[in-house]
N, C-alpha and C. Protein backbone atom coordinates (compact mmCIF):
# COMPACT_ATOMS: atom_id res chain seq x y z
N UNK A 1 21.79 1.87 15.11
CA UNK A 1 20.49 1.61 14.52
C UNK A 1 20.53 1.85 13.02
N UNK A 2 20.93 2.88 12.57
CA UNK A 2 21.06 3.37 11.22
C UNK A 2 22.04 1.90 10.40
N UNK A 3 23.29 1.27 11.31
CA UNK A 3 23.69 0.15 10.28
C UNK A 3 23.09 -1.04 10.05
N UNK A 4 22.21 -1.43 11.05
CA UNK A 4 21.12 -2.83 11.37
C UNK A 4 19.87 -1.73 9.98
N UNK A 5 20.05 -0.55 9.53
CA UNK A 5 18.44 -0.36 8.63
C UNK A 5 19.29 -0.26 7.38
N UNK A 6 20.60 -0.06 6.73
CA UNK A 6 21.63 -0.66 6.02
C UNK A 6 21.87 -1.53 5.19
N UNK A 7 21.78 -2.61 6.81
CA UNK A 7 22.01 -4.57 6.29
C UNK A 7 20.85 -4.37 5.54
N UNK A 8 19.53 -4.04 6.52
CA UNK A 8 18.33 -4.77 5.96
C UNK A 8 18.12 -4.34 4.27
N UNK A 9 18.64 -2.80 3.67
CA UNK A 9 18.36 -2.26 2.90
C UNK A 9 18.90 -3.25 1.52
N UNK A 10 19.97 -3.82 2.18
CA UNK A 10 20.82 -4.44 1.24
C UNK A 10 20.16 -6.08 0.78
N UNK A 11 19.22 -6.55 1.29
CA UNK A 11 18.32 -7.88 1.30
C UNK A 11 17.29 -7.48 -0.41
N UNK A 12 17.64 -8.55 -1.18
CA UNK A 12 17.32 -7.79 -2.43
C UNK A 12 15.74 -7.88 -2.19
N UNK A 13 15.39 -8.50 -1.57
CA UNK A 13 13.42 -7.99 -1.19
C UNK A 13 13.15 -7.47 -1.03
N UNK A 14 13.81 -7.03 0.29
CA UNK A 14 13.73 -5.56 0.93
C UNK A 14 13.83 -4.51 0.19
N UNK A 15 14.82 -4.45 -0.46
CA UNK A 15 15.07 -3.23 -1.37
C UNK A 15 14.36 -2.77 -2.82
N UNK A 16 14.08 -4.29 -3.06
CA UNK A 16 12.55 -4.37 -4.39
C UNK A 16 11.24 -3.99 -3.67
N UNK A 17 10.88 -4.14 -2.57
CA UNK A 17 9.68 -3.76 -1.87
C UNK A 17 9.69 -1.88 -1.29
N UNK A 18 11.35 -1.58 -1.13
CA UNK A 18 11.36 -0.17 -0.66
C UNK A 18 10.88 0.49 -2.16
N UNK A 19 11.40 0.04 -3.52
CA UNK A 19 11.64 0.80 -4.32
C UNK A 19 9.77 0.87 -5.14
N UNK A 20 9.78 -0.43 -4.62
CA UNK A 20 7.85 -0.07 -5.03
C UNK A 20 6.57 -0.80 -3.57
N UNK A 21 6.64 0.51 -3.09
CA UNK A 21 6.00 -0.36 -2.08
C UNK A 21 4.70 -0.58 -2.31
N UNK A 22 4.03 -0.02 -3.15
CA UNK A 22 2.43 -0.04 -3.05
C UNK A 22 2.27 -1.73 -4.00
N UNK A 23 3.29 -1.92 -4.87
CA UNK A 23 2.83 -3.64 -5.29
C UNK A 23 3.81 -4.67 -4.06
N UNK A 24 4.26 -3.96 -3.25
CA UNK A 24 4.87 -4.47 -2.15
C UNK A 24 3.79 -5.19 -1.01
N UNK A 25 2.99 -3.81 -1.08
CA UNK A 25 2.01 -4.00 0.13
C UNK A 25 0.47 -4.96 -0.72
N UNK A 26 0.79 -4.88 -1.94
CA UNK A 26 -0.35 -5.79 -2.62
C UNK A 26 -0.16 -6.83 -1.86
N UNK A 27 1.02 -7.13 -2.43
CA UNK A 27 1.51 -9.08 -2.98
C UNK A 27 1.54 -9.45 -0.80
N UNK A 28 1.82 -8.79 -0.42
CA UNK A 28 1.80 -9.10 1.51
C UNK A 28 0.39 -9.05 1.54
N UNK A 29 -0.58 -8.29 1.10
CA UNK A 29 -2.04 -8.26 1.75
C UNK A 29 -2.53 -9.05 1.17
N UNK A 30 -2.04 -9.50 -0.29
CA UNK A 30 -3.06 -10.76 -1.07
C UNK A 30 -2.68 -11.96 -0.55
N UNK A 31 -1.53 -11.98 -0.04
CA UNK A 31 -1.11 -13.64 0.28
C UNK A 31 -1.81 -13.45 1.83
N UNK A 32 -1.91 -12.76 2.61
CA UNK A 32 -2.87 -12.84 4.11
C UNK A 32 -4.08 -12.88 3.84
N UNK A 33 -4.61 -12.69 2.65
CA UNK A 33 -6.01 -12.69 2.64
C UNK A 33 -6.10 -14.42 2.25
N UNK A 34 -5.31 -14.85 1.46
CA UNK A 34 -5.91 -15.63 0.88
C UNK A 34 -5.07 -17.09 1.53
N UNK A 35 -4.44 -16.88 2.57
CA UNK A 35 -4.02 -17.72 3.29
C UNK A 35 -5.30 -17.75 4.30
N UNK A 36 -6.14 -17.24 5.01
CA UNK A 36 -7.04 -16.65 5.97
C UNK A 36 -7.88 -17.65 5.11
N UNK A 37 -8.13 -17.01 3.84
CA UNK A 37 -9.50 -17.69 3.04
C UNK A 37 -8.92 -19.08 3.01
N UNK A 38 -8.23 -19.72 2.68
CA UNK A 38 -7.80 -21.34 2.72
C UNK A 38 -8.34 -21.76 4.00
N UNK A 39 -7.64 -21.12 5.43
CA UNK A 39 -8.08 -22.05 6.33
C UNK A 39 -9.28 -21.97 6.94
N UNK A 40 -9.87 -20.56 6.60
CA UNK A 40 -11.38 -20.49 6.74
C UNK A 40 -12.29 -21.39 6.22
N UNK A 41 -12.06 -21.58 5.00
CA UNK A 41 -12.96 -22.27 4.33
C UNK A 41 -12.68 -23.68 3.34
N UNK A 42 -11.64 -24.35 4.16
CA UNK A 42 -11.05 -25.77 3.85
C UNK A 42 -11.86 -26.99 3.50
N UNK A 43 -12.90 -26.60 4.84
CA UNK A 43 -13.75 -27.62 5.43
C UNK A 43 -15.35 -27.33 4.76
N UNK A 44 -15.33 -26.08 4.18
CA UNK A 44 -16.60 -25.68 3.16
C UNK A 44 -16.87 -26.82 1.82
N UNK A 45 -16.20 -27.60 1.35
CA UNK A 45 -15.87 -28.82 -0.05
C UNK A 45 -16.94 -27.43 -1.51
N UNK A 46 -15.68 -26.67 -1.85
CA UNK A 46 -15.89 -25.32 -3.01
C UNK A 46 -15.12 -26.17 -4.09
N UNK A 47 -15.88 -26.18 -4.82
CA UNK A 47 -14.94 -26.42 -6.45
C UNK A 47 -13.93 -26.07 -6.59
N UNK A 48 -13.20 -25.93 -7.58
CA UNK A 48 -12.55 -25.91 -7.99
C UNK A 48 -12.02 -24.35 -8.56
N UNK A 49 -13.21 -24.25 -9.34
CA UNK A 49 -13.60 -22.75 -10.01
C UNK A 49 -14.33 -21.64 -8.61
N UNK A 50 -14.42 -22.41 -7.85
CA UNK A 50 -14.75 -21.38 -6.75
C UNK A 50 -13.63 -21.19 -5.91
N UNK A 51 -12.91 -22.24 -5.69
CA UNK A 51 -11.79 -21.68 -5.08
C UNK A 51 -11.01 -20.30 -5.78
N UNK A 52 -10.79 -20.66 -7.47
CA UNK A 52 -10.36 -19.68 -8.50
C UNK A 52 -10.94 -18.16 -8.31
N UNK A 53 -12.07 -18.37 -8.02
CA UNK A 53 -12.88 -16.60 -8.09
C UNK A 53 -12.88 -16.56 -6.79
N UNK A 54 -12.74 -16.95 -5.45
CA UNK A 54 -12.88 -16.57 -4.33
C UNK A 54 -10.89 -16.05 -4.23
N UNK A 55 -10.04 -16.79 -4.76
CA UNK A 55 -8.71 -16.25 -4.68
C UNK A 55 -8.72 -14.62 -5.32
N UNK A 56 -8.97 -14.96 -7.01
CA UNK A 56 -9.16 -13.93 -8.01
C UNK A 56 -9.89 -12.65 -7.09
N UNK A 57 -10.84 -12.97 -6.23
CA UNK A 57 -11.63 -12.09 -5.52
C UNK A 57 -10.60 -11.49 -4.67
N UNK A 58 -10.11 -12.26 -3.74
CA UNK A 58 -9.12 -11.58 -2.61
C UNK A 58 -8.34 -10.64 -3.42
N UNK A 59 -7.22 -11.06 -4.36
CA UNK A 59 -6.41 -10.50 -4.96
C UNK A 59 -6.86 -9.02 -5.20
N UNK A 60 -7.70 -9.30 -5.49
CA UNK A 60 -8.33 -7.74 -6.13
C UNK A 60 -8.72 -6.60 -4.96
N UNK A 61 -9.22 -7.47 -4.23
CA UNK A 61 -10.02 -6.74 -2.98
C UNK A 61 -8.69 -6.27 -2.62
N UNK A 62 -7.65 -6.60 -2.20
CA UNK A 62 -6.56 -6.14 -1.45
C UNK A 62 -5.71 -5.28 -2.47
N UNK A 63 -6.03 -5.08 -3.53
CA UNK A 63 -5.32 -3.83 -4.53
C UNK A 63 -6.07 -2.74 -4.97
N UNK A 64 -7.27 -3.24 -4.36
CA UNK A 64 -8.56 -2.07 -3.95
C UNK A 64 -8.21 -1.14 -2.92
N UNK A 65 -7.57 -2.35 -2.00
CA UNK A 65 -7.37 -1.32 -0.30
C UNK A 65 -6.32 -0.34 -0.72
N UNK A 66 -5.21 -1.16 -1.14
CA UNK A 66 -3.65 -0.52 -1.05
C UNK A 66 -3.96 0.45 -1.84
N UNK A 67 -4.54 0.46 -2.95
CA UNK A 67 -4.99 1.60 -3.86
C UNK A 67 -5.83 3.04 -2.98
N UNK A 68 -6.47 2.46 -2.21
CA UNK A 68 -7.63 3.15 -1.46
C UNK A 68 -6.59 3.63 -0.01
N UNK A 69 -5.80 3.14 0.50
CA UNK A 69 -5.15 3.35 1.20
C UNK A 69 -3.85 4.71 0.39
N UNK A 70 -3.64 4.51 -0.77
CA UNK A 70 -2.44 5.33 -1.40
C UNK A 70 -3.00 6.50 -1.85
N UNK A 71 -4.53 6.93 -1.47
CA UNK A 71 -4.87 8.35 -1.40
C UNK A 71 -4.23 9.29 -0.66
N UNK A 72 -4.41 8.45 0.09
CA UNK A 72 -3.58 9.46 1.91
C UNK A 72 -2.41 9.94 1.25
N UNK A 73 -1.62 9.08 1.00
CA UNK A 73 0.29 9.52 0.16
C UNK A 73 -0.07 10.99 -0.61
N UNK A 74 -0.96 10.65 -1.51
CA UNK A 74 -0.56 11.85 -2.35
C UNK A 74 -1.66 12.91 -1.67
N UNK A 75 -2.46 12.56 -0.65
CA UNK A 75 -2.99 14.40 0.23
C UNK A 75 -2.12 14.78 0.77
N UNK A 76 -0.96 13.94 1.78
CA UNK A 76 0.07 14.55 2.04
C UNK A 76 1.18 15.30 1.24
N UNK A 77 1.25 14.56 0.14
CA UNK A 77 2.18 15.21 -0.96
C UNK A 77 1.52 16.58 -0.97
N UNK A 78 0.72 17.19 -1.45
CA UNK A 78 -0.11 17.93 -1.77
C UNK A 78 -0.07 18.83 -0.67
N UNK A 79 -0.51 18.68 0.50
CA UNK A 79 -0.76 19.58 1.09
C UNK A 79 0.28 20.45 1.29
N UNK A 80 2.09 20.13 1.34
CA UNK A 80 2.70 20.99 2.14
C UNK A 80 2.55 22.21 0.63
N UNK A 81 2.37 22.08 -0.38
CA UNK A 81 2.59 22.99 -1.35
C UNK A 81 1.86 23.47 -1.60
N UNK A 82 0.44 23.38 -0.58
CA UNK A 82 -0.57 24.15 -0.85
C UNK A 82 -0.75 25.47 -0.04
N UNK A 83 0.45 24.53 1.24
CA UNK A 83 0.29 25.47 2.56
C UNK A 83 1.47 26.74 2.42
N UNK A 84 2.29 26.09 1.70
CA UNK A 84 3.51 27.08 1.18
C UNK A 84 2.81 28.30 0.20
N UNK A 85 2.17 27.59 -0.71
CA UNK A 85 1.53 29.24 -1.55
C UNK A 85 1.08 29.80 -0.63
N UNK A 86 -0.40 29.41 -0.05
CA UNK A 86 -1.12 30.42 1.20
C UNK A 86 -0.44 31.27 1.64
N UNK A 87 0.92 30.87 2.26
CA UNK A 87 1.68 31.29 2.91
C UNK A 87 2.47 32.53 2.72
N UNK A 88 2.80 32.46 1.17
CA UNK A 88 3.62 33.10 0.10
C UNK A 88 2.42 34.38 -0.24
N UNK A 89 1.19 34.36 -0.28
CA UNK A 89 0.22 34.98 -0.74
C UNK A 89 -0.54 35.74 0.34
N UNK A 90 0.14 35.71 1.53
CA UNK A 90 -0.44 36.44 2.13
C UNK A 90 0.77 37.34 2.66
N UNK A 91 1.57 36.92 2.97
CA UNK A 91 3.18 37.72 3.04
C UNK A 91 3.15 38.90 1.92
N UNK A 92 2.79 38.65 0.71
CA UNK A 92 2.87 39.12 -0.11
C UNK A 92 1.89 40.40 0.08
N UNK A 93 0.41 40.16 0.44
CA UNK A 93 -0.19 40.74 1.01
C UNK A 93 -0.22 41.81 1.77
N UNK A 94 0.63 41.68 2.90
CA UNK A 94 0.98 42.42 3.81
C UNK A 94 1.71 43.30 3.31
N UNK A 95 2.78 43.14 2.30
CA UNK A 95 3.80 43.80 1.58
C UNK A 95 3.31 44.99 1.23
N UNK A 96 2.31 45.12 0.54
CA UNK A 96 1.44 46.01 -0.41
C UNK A 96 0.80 46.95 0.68
């Protein structure tokens, strides 16, 4: 298993998407949104300039999420070093 996650590492997408995933997970959520919005609304007859701000719209909306979604990353970051002082500060505690 570890040489099949390897190959894949070695796929230069793959490995541009490991090394930044949060414009990774943009550019995947903006193209599903706005593939969705095409065939949703094909048959709506939108300008030209509305097609433009309804794309412009998706784009954004989905670097809203990933953004809004990349809170979580850094509470986890955070927490184990919060739980380590506590930890350190009450040991210490006891010491005395």
């Amino acid at each position: 298993m570890n040489e099949n996650t390897n190959r894949l590492q070695n796929i230069p997408g793959i490995r541009w998407a490991l090394v930044h995933p949060r414009l990774a997970a943009w550019i995947v959520l903006s193209l599903g949104m706005v593939i969705l919005l095409v065939i949703e609304a094909r048959d709506v007859g939108l300008l030209a300039t509305q097609w433009a701000a309804l794309v412009v719209a998706c784009v954004l909306v989905a670097g809203a999420c990933v953004w809004i979604i990349s809170w979580e990353d850094a509470d986890e970051e955070v927490e184990p070093s919060s739980t380590e002082t506590a930890d350190s500060t009450d040991s210490s505690e006891n010491q005395i």
